[in-house]
C-alpha atoms as a PDB file:
ATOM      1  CA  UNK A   1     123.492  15.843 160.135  1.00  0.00           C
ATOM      2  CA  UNK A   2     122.732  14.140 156.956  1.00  0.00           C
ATOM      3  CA  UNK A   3     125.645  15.721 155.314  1.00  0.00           C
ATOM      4  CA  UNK A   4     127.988  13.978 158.064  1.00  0.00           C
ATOM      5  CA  UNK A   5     126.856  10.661 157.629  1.00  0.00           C
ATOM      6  CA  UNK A   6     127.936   9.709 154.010  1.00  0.00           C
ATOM      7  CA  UNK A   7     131.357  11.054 154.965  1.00  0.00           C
ATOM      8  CA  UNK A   8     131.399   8.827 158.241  1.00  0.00           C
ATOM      9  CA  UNK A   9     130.376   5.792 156.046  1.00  0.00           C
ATOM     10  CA  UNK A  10     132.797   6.029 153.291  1.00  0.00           C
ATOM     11  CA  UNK A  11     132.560   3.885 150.087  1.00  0.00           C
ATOM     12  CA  UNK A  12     132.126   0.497 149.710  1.00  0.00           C
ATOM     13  CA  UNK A  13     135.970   0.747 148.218  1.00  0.00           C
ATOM     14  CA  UNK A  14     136.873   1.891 151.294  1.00  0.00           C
ATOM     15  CA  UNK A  15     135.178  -0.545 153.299  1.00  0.00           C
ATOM     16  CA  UNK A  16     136.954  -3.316 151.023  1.00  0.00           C
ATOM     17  CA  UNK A  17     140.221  -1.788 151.081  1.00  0.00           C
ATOM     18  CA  UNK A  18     140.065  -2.443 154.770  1.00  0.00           C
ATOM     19  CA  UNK A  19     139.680  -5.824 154.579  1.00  0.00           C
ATOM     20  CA  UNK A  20     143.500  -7.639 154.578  1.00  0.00           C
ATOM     21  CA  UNK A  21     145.381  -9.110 152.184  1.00  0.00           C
ATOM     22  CA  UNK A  22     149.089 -10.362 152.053  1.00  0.00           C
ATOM     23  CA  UNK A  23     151.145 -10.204 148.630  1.00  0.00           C
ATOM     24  CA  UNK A  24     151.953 -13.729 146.932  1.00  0.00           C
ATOM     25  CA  UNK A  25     153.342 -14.897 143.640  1.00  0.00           C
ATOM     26  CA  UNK A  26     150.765 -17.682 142.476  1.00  0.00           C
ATOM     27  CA  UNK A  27     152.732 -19.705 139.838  1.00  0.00           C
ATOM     28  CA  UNK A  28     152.070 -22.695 137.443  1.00  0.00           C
ATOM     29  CA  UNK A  29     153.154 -24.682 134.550  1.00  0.00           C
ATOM     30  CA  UNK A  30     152.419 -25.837 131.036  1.00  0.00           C
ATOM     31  CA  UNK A  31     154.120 -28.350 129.414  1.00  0.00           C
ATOM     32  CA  UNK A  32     157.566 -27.137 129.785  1.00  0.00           C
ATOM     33  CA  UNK A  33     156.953 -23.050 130.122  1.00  0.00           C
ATOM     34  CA  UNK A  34     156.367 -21.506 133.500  1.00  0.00           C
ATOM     35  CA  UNK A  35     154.632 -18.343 134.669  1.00  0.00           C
ATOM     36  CA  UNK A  36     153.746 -16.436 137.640  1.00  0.00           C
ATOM     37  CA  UNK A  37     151.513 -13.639 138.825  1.00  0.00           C
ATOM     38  CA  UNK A  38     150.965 -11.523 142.342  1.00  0.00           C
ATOM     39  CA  UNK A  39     148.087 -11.852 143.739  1.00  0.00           C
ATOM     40  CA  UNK A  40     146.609 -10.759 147.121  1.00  0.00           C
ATOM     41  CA  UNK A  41     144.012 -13.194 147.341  1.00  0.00           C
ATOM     42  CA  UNK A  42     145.247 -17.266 149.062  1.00  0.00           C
ATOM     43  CA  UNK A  43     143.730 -18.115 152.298  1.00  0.00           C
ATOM     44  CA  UNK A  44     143.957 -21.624 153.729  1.00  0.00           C
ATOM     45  CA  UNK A  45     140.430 -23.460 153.790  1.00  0.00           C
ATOM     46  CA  UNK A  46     140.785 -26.484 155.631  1.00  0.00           C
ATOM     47  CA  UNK A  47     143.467 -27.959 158.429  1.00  0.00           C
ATOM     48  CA  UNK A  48     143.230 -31.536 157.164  1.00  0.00           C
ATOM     49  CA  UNK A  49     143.768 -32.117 154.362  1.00  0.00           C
ATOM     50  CA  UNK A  50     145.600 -28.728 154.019  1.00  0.00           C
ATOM     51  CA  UNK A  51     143.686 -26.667 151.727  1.00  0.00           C
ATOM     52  CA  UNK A  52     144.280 -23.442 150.288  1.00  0.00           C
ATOM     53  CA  UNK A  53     142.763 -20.986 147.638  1.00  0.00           C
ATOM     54  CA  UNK A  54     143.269 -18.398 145.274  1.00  0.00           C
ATOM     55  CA  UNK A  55     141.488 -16.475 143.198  1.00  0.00           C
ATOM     56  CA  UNK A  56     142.814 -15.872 139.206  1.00  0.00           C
ATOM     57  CA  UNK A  57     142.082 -13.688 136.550  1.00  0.00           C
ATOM     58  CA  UNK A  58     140.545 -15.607 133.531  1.00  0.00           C
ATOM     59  CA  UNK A  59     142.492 -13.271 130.852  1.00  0.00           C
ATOM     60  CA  UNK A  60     145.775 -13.876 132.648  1.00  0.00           C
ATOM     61  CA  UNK A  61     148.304 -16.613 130.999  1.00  0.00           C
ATOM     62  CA  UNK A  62     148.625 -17.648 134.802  1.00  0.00           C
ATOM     63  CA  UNK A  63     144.944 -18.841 134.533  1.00  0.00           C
ATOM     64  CA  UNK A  64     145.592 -20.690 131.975  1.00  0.00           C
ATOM     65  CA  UNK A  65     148.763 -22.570 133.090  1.00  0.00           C
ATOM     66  CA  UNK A  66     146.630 -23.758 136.178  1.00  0.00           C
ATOM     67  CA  UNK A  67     143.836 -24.671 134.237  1.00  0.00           C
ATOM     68  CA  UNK A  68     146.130 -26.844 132.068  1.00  0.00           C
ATOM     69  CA  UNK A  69     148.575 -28.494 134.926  1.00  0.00           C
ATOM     70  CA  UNK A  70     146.216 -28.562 137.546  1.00  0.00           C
ATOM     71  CA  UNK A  71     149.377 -27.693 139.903  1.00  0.00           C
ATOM     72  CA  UNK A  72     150.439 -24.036 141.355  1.00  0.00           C
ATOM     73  CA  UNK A  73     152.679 -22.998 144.098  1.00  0.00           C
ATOM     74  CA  UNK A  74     152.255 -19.822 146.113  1.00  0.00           C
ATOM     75  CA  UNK A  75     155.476 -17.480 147.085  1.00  0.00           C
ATOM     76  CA  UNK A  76     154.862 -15.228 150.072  1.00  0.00           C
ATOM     77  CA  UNK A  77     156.677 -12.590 149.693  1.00  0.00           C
ATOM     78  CA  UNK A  78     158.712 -10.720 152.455  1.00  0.00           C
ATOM     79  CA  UNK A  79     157.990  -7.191 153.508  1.00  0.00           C
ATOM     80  CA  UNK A  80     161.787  -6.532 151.775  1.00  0.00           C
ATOM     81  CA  UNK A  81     160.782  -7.205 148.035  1.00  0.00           C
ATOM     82  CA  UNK A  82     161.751  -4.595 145.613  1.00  0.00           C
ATOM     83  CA  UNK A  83     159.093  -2.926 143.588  1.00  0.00           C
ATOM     84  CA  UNK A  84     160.919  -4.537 140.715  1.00  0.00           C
ATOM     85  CA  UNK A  85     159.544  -7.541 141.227  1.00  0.00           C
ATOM     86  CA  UNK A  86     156.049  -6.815 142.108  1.00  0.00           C
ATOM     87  CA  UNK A  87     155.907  -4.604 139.055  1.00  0.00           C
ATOM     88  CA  UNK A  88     157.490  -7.594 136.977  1.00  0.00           C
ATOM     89  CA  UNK A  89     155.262 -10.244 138.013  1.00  0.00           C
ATOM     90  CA  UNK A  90     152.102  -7.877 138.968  1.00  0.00           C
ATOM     91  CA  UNK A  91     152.305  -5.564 135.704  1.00  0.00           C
ATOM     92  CA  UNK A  92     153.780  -7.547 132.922  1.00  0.00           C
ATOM     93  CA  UNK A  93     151.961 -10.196 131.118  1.00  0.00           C
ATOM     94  CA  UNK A  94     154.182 -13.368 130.829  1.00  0.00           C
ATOM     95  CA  UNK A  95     152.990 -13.330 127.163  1.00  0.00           C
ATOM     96  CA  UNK A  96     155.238 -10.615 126.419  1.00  0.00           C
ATOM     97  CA  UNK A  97     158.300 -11.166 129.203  1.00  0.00           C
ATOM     98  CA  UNK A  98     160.223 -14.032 130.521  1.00  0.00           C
ATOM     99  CA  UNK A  99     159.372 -13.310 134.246  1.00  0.00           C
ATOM    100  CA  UNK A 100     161.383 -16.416 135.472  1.00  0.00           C
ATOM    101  CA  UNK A 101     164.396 -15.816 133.421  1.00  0.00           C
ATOM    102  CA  UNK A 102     165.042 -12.438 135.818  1.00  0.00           C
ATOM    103  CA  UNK A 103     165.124 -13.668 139.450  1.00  0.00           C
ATOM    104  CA  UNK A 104     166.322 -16.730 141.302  1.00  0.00           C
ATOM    105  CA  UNK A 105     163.782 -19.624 141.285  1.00  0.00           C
ATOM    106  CA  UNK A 106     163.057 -23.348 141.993  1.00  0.00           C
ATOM    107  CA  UNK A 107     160.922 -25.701 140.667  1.00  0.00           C
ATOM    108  CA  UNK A 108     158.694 -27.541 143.441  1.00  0.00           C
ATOM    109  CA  UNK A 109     157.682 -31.423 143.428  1.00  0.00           C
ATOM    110  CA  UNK A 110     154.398 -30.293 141.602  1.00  0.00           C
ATOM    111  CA  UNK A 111     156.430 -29.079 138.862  1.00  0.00           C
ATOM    112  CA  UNK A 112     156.049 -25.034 139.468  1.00  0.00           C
ATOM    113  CA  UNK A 113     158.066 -22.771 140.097  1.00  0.00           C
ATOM    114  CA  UNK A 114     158.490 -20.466 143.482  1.00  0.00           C
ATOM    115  CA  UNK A 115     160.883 -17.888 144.113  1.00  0.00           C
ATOM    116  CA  UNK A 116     164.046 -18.192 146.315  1.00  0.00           C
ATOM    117  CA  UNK A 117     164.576 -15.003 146.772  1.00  0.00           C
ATOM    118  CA  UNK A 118     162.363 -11.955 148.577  1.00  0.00           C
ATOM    119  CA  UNK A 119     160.172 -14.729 149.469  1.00  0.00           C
ATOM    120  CA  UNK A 120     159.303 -15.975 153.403  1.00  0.00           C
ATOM    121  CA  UNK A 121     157.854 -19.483 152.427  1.00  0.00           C
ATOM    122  CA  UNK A 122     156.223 -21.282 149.280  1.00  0.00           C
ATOM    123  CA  UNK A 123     153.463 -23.793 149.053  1.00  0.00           C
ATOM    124  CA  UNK A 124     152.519 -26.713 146.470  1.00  0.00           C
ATOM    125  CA  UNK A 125     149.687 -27.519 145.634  1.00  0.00           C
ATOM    126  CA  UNK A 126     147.316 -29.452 143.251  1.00  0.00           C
ATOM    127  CA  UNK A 127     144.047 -28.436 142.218  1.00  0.00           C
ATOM    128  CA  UNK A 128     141.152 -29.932 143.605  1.00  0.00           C
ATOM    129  CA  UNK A 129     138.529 -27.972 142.619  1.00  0.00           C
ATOM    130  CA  UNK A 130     137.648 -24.661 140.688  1.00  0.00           C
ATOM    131  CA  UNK A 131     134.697 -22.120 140.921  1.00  0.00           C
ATOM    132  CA  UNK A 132     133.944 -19.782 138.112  1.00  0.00           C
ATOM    133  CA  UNK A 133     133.167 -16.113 139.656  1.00  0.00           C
ATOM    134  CA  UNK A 134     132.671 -13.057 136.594  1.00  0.00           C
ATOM    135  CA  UNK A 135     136.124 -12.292 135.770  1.00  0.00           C
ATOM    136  CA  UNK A 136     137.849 -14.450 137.925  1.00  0.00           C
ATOM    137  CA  UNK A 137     138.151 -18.392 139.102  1.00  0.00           C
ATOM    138  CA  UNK A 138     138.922 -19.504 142.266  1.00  0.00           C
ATOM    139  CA  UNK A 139     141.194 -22.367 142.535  1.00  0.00           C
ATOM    140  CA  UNK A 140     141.248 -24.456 145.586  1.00  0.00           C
ATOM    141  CA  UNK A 141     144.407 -26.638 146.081  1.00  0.00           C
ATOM    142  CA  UNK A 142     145.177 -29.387 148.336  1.00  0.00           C
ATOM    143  CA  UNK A 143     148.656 -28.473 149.897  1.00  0.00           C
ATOM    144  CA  UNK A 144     151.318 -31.131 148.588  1.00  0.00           C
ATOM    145  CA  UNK A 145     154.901 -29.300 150.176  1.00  0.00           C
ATOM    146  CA  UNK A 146     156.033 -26.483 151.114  1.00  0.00           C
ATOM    147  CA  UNK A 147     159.196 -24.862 153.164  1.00  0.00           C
ATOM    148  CA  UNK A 148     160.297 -22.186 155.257  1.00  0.00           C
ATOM    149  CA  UNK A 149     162.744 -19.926 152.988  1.00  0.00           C
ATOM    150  CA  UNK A 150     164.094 -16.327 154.296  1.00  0.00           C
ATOM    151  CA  UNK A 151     161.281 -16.449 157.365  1.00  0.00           C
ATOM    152  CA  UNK A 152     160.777 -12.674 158.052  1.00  0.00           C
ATOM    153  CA  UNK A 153     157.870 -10.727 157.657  1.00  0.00           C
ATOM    154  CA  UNK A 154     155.252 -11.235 154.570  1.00  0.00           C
ATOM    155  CA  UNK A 155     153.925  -8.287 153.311  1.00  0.00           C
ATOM    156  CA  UNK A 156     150.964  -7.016 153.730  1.00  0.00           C
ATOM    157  CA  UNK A 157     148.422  -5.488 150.638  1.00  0.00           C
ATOM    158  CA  UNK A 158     148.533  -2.367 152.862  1.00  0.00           C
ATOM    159  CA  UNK A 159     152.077  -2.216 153.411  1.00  0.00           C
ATOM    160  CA  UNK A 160     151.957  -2.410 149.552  1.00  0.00           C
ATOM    161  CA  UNK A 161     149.956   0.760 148.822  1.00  0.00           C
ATOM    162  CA  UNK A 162     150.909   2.353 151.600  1.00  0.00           C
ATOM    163  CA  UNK A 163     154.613   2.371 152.032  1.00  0.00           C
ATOM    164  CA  UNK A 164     155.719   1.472 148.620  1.00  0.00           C
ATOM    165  CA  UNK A 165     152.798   3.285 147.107  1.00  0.00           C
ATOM    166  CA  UNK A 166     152.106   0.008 144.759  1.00  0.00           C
ATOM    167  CA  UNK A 167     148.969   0.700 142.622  1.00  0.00           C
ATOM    168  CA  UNK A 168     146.580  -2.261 141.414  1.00  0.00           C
ATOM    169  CA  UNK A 169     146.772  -3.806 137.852  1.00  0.00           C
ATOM    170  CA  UNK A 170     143.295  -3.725 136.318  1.00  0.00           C
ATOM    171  CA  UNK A 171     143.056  -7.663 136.432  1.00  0.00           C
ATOM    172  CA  UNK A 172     143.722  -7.950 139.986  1.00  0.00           C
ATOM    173  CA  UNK A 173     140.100  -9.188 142.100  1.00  0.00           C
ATOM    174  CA  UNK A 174     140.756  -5.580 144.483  1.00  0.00           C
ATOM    175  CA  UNK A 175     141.095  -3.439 141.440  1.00  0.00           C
ATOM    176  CA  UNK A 176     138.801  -0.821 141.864  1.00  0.00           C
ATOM    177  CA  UNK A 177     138.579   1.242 139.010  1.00  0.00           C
ATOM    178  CA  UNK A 178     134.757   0.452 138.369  1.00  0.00           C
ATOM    179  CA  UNK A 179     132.221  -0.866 139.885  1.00  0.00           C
ATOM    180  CA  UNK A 180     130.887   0.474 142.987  1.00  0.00           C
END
């Protein structure tokens, strides 16, 4: 019997990879350069005022464009985008690529940019506050715009690893390549 029961229980990485997620470009400004990232980590907080948050790498250039502008806009991207572009905004640091130079973007009222393309929606927001976590910051925004782009259906973190067999980039909050 006591042989059954770790197998029944799994891991505590399987426990959180059963928790859900949805797959988002989180992007920001700095003076006049722009960046992006995927995450898998924005929730909404509060219904009024609209707040949302995310949750940031400190090491990523991304981190530091929020930290700087205060502003960041969040893509959600549909269930349709190519593994190109996760692997360009999810695997390459935009302090060695150009991420915005390769796809179709706009810049929203709050100055960042969200994609146009392979996106269902975007949202704008401006930082309100920010909580310091290990590795990682969480940045809560109060929503300032956002719009309705190719509707469809987001994709889901599972769907990711899944269906398109995505792995997870070392930096990312689910990696799980230590720890428990």
């Amino acid at each position: 019997m006591s042989n059954i029961l770790p197998v029944l229980m799994g891991s505590v990485k399987d426990v959180l990879h059963s928790i859900n997620y949805g797959m988002y470009v989180v992007s920001s400004k700095k003076g006049d350069k722009i960046n992006g990232q995927v995450v898998n980590t924005v929730f909404q907080i509060t219904p009024v005022p609209v707040t949302i948050a995310t949750s940031i790498n400190k090491d990523n250039l991304t981190h530091e464009f929020i930290n700087s502008s205060g502003v960041f806009t969040v893509s959600i991207l549909s269930k349709d985008a190519p593994f190109k572009l996760i692997g360009l905004f999810g695997f390459r640091s935009g302090r060695d690529v150009d991420k915005f130079s390769q796809v179709d973007y706009g810049i929203g009222d709050n100055g960042a940019p969200y994609l146009r393309e392979h996106a269902v929606a975007y949202l704008e927001a401006k930082v309100i506050k920010k909580e310091e976590l290990f590795t990682h910051t969480i940045f809560i925004g109060e929503v300032i715009g956002g719009k309705m782009l190719t509707g469809g259906e987001p994709m889901t973190y599972d769907y990711y690893h899944n269906d398109i067999k995505g792995k997870t980039p070392k930096n990312a909050a689910t990696y799980s390549g230590g720890g428990l």
